[in-house]
PDB file of N, CA and C in Angstrom:
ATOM      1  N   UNK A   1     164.512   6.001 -98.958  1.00  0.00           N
ATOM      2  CA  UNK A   1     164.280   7.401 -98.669  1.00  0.00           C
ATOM      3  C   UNK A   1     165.624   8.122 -98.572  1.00  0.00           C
ATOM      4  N   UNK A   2     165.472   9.505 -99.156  1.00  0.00           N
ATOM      5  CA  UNK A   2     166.881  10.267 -98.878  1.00  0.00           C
ATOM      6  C   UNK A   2     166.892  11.359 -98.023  1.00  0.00           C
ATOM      7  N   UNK A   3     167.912  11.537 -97.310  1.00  0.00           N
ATOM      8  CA  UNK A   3     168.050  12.706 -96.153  1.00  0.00           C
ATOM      9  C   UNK A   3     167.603  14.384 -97.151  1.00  0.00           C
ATOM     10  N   UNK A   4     166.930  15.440 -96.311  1.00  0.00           N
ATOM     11  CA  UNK A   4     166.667  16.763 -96.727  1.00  0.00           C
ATOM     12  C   UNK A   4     168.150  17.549 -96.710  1.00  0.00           C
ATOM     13  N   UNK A   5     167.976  18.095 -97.862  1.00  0.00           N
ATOM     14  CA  UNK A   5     169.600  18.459 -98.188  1.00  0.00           C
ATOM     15  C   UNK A   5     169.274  19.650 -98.427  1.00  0.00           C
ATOM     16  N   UNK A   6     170.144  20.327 -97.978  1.00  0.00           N
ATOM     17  CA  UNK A   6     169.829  22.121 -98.041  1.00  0.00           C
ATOM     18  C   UNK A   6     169.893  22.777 -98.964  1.00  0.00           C
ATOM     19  N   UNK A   7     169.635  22.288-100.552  1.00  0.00           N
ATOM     20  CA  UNK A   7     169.313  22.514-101.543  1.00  0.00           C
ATOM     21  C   UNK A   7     167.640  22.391-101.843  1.00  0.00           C
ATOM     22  N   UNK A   8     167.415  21.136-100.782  1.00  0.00           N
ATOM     23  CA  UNK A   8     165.688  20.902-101.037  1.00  0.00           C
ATOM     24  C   UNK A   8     165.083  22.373-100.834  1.00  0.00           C
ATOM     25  N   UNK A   9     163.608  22.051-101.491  1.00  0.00           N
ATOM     26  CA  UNK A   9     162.767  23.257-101.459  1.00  0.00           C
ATOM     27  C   UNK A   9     161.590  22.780-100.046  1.00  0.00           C
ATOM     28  N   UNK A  10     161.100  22.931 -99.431  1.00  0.00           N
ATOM     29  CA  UNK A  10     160.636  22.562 -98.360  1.00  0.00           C
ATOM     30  C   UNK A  10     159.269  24.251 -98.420  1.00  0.00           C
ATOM     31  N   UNK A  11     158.004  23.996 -97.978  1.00  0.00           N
ATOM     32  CA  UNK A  11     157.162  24.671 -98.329  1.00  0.00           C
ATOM     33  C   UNK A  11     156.102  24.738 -96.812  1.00  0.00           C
ATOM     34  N   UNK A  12     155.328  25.635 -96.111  1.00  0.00           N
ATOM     35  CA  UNK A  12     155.017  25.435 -95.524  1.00  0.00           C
ATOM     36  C   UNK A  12     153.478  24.937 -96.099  1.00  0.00           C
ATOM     37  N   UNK A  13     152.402  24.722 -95.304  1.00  0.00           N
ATOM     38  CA  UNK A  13     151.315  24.767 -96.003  1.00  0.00           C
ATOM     39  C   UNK A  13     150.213  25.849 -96.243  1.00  0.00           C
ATOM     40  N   UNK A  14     150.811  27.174 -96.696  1.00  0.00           N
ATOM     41  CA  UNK A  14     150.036  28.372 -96.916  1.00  0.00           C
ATOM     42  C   UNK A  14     151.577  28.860 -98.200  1.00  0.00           C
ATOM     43  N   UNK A  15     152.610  28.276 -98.678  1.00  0.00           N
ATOM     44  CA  UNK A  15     153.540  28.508-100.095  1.00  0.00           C
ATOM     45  C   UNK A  15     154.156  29.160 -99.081  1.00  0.00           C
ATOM     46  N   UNK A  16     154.528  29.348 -97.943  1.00  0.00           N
ATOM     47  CA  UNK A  16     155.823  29.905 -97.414  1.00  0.00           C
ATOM     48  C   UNK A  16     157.004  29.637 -97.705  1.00  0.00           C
ATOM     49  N   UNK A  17     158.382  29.802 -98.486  1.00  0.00           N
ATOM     50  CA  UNK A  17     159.419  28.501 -98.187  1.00  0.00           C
ATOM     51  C   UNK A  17     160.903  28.633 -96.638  1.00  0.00           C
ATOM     52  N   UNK A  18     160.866  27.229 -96.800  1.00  0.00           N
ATOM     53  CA  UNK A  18     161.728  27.361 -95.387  1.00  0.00           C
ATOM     54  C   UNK A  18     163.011  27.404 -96.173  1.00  0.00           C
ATOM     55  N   UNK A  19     163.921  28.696 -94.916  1.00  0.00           N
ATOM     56  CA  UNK A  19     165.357  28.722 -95.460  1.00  0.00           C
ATOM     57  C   UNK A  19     166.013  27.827 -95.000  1.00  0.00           C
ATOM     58  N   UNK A  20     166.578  26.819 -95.400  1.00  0.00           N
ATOM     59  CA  UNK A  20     167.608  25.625 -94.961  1.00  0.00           C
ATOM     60  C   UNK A  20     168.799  26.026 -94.906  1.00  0.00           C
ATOM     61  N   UNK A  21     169.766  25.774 -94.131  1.00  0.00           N
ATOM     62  CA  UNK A  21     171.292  26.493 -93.849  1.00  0.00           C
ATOM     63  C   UNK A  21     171.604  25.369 -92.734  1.00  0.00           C
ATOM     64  N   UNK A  22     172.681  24.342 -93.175  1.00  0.00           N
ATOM     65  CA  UNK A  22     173.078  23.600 -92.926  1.00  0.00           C
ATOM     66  C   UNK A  22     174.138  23.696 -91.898  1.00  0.00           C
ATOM     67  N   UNK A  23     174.251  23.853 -90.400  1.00  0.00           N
ATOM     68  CA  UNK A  23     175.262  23.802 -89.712  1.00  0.00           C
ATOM     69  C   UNK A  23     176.434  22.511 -88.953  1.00  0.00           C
ATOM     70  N   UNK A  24     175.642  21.637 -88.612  1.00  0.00           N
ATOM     71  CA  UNK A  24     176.273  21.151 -87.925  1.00  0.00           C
ATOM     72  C   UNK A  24     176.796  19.745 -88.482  1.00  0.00           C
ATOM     73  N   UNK A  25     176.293  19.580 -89.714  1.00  0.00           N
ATOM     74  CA  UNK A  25     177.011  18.103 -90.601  1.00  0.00           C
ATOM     75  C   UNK A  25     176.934  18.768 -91.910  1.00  0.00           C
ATOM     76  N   UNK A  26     177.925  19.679 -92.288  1.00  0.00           N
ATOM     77  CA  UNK A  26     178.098  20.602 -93.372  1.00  0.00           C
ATOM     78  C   UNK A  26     178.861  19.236 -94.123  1.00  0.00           C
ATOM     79  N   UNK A  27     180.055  18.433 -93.486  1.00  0.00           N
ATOM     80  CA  UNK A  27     181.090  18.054 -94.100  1.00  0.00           C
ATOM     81  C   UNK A  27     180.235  16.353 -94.658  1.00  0.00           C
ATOM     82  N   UNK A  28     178.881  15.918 -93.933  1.00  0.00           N
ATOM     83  CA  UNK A  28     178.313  14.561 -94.531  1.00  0.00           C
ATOM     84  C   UNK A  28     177.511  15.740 -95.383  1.00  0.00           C
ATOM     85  N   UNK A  29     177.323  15.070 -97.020  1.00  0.00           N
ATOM     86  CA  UNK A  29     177.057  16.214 -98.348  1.00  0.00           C
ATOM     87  C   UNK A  29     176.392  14.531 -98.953  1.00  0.00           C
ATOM     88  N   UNK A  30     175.415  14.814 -99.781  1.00  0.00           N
ATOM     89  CA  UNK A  30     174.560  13.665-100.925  1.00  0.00           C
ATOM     90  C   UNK A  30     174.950  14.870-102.397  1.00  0.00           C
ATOM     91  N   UNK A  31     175.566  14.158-103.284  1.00  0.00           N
ATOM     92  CA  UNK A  31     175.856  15.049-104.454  1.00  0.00           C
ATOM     93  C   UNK A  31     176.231  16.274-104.055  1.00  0.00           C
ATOM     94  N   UNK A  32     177.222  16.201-102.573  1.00  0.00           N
ATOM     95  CA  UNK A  32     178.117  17.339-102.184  1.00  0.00           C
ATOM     96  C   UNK A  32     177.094  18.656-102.174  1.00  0.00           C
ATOM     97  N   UNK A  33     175.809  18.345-101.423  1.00  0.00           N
ATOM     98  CA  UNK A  33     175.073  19.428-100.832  1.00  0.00           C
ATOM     99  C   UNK A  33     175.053  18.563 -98.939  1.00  0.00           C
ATOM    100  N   UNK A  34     175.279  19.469 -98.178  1.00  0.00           N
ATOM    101  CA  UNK A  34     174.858  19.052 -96.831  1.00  0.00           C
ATOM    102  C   UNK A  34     173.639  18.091 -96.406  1.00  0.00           C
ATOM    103  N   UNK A  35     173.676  17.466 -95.187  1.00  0.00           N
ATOM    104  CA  UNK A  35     172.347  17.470 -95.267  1.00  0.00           C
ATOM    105  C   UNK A  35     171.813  18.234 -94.300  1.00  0.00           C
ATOM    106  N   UNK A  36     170.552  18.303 -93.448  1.00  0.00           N
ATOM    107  CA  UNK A  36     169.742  18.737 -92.765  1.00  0.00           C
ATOM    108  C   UNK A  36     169.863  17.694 -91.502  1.00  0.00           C
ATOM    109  N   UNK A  37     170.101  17.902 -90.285  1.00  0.00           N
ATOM    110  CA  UNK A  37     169.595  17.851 -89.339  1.00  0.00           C
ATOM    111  C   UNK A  37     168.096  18.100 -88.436  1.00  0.00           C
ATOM    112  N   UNK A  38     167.819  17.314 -87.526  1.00  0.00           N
ATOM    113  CA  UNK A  38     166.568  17.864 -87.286  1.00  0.00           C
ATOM    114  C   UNK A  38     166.260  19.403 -87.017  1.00  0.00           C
ATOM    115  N   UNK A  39     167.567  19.554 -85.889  1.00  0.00           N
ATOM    116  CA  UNK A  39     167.368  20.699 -85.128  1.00  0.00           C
ATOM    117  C   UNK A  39     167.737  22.216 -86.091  1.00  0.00           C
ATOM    118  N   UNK A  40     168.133  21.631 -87.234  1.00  0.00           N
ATOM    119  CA  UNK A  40     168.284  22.668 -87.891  1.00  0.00           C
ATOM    120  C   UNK A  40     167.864  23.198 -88.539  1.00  0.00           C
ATOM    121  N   UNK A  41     166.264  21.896 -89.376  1.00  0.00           N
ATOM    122  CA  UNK A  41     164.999  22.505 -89.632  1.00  0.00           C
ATOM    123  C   UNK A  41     164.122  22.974 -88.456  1.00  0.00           C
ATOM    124  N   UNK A  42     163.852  22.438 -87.638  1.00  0.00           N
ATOM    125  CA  UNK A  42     163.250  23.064 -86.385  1.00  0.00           C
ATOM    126  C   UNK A  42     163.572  24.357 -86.043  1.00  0.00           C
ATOM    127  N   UNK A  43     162.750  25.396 -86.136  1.00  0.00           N
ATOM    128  CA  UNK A  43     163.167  26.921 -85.704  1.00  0.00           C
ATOM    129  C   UNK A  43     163.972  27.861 -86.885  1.00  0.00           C
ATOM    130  N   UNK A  44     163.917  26.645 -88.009  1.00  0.00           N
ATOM    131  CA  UNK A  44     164.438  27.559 -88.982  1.00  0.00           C
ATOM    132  C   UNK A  44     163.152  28.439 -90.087  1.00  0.00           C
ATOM    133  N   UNK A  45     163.310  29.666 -90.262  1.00  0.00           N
ATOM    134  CA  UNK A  45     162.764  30.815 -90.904  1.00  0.00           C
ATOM    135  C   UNK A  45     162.214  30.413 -92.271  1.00  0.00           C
ATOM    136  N   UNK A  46     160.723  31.102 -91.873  1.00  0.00           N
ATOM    137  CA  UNK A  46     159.771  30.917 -93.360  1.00  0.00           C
ATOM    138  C   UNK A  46     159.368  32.588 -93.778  1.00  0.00           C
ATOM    139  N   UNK A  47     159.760  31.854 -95.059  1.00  0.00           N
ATOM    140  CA  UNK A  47     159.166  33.669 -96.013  1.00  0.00           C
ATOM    141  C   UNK A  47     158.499  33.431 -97.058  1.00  0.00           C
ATOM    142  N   UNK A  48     157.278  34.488 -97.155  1.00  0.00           N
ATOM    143  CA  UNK A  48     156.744  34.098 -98.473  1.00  0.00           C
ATOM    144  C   UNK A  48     155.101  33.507 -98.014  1.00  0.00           C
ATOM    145  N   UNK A  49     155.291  33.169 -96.884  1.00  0.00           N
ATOM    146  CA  UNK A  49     153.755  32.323 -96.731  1.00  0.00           C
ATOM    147  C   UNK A  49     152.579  33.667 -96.625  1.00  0.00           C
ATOM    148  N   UNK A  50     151.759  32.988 -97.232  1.00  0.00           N
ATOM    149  CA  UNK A  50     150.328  33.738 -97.267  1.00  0.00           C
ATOM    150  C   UNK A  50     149.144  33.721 -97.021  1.00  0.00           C
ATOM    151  N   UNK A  51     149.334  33.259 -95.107  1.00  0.00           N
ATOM    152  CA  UNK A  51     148.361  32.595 -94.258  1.00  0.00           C
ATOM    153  C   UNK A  51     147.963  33.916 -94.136  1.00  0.00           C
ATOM    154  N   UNK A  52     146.505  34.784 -94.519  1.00  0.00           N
ATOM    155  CA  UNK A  52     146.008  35.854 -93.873  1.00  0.00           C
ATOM    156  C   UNK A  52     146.274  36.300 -92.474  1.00  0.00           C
ATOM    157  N   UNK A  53     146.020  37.493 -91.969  1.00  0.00           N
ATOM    158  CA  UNK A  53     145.763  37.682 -90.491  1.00  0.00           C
ATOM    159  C   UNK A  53     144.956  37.720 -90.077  1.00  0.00           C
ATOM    160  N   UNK A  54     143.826  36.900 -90.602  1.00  0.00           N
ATOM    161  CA  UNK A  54     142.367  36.733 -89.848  1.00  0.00           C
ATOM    162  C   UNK A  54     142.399  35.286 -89.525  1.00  0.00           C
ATOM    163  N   UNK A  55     143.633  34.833 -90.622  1.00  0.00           N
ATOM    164  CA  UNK A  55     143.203  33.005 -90.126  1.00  0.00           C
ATOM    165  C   UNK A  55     144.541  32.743 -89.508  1.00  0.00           C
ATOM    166  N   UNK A  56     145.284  33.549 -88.464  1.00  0.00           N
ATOM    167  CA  UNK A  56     146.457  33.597 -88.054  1.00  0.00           C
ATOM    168  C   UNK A  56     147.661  34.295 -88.052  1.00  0.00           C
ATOM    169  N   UNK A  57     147.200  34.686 -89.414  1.00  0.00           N
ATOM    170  CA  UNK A  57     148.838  35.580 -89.847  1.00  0.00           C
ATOM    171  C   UNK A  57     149.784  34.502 -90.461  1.00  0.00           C
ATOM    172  N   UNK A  58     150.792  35.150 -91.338  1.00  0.00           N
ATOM    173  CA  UNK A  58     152.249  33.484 -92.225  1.00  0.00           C
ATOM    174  C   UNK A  58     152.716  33.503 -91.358  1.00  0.00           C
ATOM    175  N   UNK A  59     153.482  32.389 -91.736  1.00  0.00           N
ATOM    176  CA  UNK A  59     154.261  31.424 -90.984  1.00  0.00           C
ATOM    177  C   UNK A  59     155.003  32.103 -91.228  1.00  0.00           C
ATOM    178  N   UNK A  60     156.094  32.051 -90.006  1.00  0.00           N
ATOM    179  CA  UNK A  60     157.655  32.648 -89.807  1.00  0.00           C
ATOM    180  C   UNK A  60     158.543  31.699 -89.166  1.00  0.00           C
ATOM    181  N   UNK A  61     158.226  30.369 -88.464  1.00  0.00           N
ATOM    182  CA  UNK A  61     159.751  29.759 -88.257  1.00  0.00           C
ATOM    183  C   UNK A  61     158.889  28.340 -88.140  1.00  0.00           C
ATOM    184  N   UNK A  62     160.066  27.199 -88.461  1.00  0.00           N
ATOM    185  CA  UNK A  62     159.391  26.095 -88.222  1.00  0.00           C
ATOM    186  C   UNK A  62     158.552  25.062 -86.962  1.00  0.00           C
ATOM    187  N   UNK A  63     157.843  25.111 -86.479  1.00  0.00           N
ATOM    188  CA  UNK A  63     157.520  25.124 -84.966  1.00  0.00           C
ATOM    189  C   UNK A  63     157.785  23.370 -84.543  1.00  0.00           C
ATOM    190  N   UNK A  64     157.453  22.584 -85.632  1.00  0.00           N
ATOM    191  CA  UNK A  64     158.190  21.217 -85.223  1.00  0.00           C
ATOM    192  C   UNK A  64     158.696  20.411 -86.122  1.00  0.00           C
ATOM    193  N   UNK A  65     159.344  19.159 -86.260  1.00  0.00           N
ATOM    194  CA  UNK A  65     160.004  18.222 -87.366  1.00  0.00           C
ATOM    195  C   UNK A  65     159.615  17.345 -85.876  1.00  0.00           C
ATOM    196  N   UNK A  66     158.445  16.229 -86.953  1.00  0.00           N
ATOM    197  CA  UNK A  66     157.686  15.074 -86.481  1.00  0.00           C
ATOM    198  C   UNK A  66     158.902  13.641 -86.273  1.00  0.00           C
ATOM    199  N   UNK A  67     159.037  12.868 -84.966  1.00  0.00           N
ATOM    200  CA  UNK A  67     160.253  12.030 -84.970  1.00  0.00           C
ATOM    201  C   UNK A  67     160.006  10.905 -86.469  1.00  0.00           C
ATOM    202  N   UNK A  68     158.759  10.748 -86.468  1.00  0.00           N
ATOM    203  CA  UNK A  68     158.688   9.683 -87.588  1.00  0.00           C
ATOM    204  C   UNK A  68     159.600  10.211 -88.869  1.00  0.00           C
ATOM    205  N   UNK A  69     159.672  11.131 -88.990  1.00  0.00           N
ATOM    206  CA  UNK A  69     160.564  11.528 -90.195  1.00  0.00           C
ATOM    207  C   UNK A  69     161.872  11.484 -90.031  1.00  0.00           C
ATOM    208  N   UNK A  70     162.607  11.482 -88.489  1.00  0.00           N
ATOM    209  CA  UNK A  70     164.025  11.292 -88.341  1.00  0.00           C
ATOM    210  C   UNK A  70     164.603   9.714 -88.943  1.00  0.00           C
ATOM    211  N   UNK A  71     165.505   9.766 -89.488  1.00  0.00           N
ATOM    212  CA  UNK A  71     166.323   8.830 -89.748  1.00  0.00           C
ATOM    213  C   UNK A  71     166.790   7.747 -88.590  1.00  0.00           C
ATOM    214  N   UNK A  72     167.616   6.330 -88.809  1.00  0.00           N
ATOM    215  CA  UNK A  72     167.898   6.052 -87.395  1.00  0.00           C
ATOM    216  C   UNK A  72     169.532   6.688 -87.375  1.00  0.00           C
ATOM    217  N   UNK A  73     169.841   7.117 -88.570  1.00  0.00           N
ATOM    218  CA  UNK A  73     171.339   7.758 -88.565  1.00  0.00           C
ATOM    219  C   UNK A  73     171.386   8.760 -87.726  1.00  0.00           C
ATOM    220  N   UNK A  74     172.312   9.035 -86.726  1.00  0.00           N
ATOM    221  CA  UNK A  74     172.775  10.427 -86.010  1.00  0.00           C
ATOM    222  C   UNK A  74     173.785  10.649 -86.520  1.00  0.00           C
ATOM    223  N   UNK A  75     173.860  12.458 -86.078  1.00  0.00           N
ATOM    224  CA  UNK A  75     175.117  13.179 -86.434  1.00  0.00           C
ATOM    225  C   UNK A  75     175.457  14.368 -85.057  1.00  0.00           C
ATOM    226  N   UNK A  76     176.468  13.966 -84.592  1.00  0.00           N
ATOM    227  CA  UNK A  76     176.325  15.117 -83.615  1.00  0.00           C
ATOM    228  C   UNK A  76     175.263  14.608 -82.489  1.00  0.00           C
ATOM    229  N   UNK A  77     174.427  13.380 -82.075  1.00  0.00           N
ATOM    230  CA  UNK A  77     173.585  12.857 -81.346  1.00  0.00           C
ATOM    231  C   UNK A  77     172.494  13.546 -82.416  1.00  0.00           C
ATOM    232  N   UNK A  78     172.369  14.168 -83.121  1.00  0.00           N
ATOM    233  CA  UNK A  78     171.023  14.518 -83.889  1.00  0.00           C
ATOM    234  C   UNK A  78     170.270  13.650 -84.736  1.00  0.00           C
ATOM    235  N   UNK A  79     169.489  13.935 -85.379  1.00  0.00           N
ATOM    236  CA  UNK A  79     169.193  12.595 -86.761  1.00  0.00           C
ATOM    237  C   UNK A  79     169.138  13.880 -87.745  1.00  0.00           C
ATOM    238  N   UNK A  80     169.434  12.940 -88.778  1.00  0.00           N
ATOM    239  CA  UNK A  80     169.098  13.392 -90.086  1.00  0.00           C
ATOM    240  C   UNK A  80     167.589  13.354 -90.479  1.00  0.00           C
ATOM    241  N   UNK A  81     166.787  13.838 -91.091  1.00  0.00           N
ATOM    242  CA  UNK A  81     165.646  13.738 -91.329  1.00  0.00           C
ATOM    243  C   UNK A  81     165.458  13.255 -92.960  1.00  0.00           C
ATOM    244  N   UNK A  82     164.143  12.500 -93.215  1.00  0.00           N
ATOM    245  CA  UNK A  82     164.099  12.148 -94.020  1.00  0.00           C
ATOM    246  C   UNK A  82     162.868  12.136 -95.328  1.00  0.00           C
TER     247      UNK A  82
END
């Protein structure tokens, strides 16, 4: 499995996409793109989704990143996700 690199396209489940912006392990890069941290998909911003407002309203930020998907690699005490 390979770490989410802030080039990935990442989608919510109503075609929202999440903006990825890599802060805190900018300088660890896979084909010299960053990767993703947990906490940095967590709470990060969705646009585009087209969940009605009768069945909720779209999605606008990521509300969790499940541990099974963390890596056992840390960065910063974080994991990479995978």
């Amino acid at each position: 499995m390979h770490p989410i690199l802030e080039d990935n396209t990442l989608v919510c489940l109503h075609g929202g996409r999440v903006k990825l912006k890599a802060k805190k392990a900018k300088r660890i890069k896979s084909d010299n793109v960053p990767i993703m941290l947990d906490n940095e998909i967590q709470g990060a911003s969705i646009s585009g989704c087209l969940n009605p407002p009768i069945l909720g309203g779209p999605c606008t930020k990521v509300a969790m990143v499940f541990a099974y998907t963390y890596s056992d690699h840390k960065v910063n005490n974080k994991h990479s996700v995978l």
